[in-house]
N, C-alpha and C. Protein backbone atom coordinates (compact mmCIF):
# COMPACT_ATOMS: atom_id res chain seq x y z
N UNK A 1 226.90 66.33 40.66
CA UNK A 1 226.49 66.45 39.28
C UNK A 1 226.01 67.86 39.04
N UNK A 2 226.61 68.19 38.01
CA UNK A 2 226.05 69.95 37.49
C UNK A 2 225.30 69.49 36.26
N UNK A 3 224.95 70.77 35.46
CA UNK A 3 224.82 70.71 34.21
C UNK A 3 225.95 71.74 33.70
N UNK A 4 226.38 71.54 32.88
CA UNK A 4 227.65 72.54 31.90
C UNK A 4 226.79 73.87 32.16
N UNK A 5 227.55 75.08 31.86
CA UNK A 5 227.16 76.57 32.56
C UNK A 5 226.27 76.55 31.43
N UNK A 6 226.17 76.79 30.23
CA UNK A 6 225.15 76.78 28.84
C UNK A 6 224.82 75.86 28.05
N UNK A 7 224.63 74.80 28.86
CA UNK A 7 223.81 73.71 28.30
C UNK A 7 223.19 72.85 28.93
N UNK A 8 222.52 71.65 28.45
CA UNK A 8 221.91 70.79 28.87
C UNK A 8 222.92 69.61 29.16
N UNK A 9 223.76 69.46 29.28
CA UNK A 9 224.65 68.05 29.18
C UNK A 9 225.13 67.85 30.74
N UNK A 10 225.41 66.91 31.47
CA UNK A 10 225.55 66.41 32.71
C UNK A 10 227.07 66.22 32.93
N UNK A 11 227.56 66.95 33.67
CA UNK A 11 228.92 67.04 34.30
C UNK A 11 229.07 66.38 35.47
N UNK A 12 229.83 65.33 36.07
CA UNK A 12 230.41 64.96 36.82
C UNK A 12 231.32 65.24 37.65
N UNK A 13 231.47 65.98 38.67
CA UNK A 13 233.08 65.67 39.28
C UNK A 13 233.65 64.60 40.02
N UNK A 14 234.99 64.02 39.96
CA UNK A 14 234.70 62.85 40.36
C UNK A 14 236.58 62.87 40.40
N UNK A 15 237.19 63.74 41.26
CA UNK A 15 238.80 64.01 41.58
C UNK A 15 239.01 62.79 41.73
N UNK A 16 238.60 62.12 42.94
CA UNK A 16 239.35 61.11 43.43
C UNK A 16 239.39 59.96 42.69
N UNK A 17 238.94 59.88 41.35
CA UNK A 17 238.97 59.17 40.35
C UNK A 17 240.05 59.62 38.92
N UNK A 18 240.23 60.55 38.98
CA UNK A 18 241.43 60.96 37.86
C UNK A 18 242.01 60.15 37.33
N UNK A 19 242.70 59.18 38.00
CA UNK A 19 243.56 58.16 37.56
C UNK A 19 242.92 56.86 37.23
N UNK A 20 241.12 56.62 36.57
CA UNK A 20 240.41 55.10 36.57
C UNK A 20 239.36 55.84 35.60
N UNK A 21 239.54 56.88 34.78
CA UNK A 21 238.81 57.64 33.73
C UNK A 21 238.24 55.76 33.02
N UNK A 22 238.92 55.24 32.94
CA UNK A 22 238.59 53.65 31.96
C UNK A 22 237.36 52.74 32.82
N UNK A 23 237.95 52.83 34.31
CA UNK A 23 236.73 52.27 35.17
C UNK A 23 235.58 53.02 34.97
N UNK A 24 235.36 53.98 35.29
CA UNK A 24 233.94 55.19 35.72
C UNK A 24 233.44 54.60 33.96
N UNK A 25 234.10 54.94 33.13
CA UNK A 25 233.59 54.63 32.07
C UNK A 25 232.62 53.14 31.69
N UNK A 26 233.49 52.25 32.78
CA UNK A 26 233.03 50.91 32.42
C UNK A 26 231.83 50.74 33.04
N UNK A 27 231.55 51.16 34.47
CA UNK A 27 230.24 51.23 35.41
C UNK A 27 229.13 51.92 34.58
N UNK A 28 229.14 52.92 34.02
CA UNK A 28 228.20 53.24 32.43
C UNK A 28 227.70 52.25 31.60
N UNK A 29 228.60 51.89 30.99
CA UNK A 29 228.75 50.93 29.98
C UNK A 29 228.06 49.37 30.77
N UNK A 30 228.22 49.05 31.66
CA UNK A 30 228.10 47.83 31.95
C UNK A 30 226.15 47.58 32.42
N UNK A 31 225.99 48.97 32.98
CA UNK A 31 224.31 48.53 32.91
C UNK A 31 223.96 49.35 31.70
N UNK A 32 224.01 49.59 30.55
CA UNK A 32 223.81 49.90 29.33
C UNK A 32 223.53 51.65 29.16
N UNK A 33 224.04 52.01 29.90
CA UNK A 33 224.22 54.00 29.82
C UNK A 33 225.26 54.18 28.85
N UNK A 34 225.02 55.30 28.58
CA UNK A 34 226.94 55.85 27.50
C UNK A 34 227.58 56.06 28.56
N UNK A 35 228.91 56.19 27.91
CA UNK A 35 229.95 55.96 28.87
C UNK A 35 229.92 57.80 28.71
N UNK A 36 230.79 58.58 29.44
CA UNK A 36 231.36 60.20 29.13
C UNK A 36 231.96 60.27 27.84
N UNK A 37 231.82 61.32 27.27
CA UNK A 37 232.05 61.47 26.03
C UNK A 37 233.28 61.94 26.15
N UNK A 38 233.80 62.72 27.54
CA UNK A 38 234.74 63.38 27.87
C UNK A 38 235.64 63.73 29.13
N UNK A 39 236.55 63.34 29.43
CA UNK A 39 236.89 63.90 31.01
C UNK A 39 237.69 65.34 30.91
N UNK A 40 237.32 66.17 31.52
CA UNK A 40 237.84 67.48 31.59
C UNK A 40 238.72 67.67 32.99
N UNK A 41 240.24 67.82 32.44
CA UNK A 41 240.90 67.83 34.01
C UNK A 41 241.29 69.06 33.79
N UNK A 42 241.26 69.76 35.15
CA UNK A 42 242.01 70.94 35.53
C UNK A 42 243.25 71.13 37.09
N UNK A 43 243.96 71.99 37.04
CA UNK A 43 244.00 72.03 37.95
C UNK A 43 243.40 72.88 39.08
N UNK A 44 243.42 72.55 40.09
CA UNK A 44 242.79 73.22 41.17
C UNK A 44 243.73 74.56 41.56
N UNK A 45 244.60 73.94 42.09
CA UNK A 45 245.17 75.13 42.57
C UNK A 45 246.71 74.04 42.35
N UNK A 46 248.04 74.38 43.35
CA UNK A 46 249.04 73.91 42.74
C UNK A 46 249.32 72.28 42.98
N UNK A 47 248.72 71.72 44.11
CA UNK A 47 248.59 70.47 44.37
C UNK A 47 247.56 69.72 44.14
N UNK A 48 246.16 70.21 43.70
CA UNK A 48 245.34 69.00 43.94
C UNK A 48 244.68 69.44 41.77
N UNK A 49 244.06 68.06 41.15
CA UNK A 49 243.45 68.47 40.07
C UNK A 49 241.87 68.13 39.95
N UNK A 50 241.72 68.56 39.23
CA UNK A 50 240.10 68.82 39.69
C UNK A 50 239.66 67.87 37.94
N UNK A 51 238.71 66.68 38.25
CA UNK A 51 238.47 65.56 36.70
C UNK A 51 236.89 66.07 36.59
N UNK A 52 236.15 66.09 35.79
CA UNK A 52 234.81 66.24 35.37
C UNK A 52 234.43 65.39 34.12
N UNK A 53 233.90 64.14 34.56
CA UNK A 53 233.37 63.20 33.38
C UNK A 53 232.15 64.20 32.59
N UNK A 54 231.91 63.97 31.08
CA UNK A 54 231.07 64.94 30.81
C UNK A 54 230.26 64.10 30.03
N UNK A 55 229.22 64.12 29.63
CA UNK A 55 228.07 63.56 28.76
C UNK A 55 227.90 65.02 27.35
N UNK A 56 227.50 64.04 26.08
CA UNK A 56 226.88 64.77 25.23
C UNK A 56 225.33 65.57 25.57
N UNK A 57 224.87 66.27 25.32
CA UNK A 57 223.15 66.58 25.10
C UNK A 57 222.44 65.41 25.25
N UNK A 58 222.34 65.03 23.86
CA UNK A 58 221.65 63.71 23.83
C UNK A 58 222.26 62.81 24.91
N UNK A 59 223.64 62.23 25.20
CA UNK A 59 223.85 61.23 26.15
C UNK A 59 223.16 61.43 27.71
N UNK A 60 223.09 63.09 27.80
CA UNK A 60 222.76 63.27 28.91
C UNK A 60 221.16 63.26 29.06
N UNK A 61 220.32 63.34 27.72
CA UNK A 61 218.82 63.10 27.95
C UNK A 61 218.56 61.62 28.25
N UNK A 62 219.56 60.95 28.00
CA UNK A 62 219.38 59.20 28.31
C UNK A 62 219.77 59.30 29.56
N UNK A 63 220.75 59.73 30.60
CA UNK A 63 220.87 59.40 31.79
C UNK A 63 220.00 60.12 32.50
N UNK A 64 219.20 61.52 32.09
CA UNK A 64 218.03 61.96 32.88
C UNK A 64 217.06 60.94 32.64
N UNK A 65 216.55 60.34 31.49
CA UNK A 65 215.57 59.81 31.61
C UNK A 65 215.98 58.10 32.32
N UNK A 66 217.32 57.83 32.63
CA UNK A 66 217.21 56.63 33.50
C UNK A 66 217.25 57.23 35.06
N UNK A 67 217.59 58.09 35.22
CA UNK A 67 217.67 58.78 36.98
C UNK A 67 216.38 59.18 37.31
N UNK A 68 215.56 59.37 36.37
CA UNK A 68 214.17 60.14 36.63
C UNK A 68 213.98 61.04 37.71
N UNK A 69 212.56 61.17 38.21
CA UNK A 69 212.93 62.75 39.32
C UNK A 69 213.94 62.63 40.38
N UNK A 70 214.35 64.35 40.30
CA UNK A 70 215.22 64.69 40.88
C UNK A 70 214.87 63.92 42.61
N UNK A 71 215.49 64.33 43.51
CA UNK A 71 215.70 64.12 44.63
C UNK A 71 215.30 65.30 45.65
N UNK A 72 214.12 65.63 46.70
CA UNK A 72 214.06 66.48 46.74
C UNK A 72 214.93 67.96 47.04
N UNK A 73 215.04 69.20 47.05
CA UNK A 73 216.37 70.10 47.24
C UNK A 73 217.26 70.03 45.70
N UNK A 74 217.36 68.81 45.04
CA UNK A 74 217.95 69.01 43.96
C UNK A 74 217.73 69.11 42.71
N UNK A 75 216.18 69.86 42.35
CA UNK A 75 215.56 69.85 41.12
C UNK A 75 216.47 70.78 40.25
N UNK A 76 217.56 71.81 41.16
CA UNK A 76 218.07 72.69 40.18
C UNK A 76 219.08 72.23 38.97
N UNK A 77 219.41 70.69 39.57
CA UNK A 77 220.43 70.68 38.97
C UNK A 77 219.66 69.31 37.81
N UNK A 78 218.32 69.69 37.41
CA UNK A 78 218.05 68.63 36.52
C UNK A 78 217.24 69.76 35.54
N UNK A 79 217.59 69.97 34.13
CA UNK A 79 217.09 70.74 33.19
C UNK A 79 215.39 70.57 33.61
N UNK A 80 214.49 71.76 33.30
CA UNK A 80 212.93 72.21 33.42
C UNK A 80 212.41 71.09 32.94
N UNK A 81 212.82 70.05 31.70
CA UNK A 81 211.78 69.53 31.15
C UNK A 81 211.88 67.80 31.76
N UNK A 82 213.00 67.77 32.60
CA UNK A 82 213.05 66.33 33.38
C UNK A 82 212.43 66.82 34.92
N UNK A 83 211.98 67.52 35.63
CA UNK A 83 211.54 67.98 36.49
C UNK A 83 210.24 67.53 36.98
């Protein structure tokens, strides 16, 4: 999990899922989180593609505030004010 390079919103990578964008969505949805607002595919290089489920701002202040504190080593990747 990142945060987007200039913002607050929660990025996912999650390749080996590319092809179940509808599942990942449903595991959200099913204990009452938003689902991704967005999957961002790229490719990697010429064989492999690279998927990133993405959250809104707001969607992503609801999944910080259900993950609550970070884990230790990984406070960087949780915005200053969920910390």
């Amino acid at each position: 999990m990142r945060l987007g390079k200039n913002h607050n919103n929660i990025r996912i990578s999650m390749s080996n899922e590319i092809e179940n964008t509808n599942k990942v969505s449903e595991y959200f949805s099913n204990i009452g989180l938003p689902k991704p607002s967005n999957y961002s595919i790229s490719k990697r290089n010429s064989v492999t593609k690279n998927c990133n489920a993405v959250w809104t701002v707001e969607d992503s202040q609801k999944l910080f505030d259900y993950m609550g504190e970070p884990l230790p080593d990984f406070e960087y990747k949780w915005p200053e004010e969920y910390r």
